[in-house]
Protein backbone atom coordinates (compact mmCIF):
# COMPACT_ATOMS: atom_id res chain seq x y z
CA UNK A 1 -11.00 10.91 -24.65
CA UNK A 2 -11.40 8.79 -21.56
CA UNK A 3 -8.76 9.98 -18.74
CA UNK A 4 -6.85 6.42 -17.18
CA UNK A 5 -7.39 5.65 -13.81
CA UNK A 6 -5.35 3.45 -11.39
CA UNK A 7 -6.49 1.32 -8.48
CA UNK A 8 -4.61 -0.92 -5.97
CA UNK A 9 -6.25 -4.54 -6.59
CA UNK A 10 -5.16 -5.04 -2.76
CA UNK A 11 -6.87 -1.94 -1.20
CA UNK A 12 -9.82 -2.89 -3.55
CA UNK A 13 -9.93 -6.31 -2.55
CA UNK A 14 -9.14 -8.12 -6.08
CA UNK A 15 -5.94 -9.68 -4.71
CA UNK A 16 -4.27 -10.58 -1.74
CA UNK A 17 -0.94 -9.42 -0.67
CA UNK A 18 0.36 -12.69 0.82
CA UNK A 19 4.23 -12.63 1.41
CA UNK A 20 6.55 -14.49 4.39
CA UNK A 21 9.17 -12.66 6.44
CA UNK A 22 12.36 -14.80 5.02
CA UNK A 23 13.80 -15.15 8.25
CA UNK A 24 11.43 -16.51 10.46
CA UNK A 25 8.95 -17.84 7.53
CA UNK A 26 5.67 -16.07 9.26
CA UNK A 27 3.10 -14.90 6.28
CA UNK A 28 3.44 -10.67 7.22
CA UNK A 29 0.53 -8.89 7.69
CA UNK A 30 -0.89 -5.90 5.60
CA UNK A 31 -1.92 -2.87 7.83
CA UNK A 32 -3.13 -1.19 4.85
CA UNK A 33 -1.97 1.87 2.62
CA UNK A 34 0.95 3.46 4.43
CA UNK A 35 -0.44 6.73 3.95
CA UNK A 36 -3.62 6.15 6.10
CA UNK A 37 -1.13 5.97 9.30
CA UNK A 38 0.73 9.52 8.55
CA UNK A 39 -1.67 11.52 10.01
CA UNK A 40 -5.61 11.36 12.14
CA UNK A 41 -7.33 12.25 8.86
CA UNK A 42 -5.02 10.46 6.26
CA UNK A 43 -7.75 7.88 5.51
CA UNK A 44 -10.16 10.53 4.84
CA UNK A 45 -8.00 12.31 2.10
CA UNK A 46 -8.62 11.79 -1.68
CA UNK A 47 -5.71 9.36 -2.39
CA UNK A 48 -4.56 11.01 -5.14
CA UNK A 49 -3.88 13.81 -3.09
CA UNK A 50 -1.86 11.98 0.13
CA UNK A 51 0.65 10.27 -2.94
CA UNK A 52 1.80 13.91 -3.73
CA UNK A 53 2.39 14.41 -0.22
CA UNK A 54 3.43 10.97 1.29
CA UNK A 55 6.93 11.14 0.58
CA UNK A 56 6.70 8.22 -2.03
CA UNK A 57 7.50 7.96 -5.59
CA UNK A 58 3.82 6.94 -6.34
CA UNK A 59 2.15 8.85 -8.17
CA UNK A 60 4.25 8.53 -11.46
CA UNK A 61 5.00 4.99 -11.25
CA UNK A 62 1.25 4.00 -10.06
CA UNK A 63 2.16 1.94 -6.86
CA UNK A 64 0.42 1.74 -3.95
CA UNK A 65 2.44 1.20 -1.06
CA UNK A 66 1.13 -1.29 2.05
CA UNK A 67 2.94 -1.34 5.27
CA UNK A 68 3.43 -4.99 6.51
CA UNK A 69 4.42 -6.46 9.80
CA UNK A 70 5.49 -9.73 11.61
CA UNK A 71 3.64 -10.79 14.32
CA UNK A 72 6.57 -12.87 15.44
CA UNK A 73 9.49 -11.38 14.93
CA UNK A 74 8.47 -7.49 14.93
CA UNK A 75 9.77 -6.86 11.92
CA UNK A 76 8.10 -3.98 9.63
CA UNK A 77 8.53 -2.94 6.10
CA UNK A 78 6.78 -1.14 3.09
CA UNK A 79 5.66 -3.59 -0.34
CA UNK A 80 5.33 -1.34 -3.17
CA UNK A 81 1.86 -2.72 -4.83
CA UNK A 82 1.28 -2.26 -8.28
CA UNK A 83 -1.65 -0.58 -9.17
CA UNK A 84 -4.22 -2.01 -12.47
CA UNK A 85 -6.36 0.38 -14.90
CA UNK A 86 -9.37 0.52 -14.61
C-alpha cells in the first residue's frame, strides 16, 4: 500500500498564487512558506517536521501557508494554500 503524499503546487512551482490587496488593488507578493522565516535554519528543516512545530493547523488539513505582502500599502498577511497528492 502506497503511503499519500502532499505538495504545495505554489512552493513547487505548478501554480501561481496571484491575489490583490482589496484596498489599494496592488497584486501581493508571496515571500514564500511562512515557516522558512521562523527561524535561521527553518528552510533547511524537513517540512513535514516545521508544520508540527509552526504553530499552524497544517498538517491535518494539508495546507501550506505563504506569507504575502503589499509593496504599497505595507500590509502583510498569511494565504492558507492548499496542498495536491501526489
Amino acid at each position: 500500500m502506497r503511503k499519500i503524499s502532499y505538495a504545495c503546487p505554489v512552493c513547487n512551482g505548478f501554480s501561481a498564487l496571484s491575489i490583490l490587496f482589496p484596498k489599494c488593488t496592488t497584486p501581493l507578493m508571496d515571500y514564500g512558506r511562512f515557516s522558512d522565516l521562523l527561524g535561521d535554519y527553518s528552510p533547511y528543516r524537513p517540512i513535514d517536521d516545521l508544520k508540527m512545530t509552526d504553530g499552524w493547523i497544517d498538517v491535518a488539513t494539508h495546507r501550506c501557508p505563504h506569507h504575502l505582502f503589499c509593496p504599497a500599502c505595507g500590509f502583510s498577511d498569511v494565504e492558507m494554500v492548499s496542498e495536491i497528492e501526489i
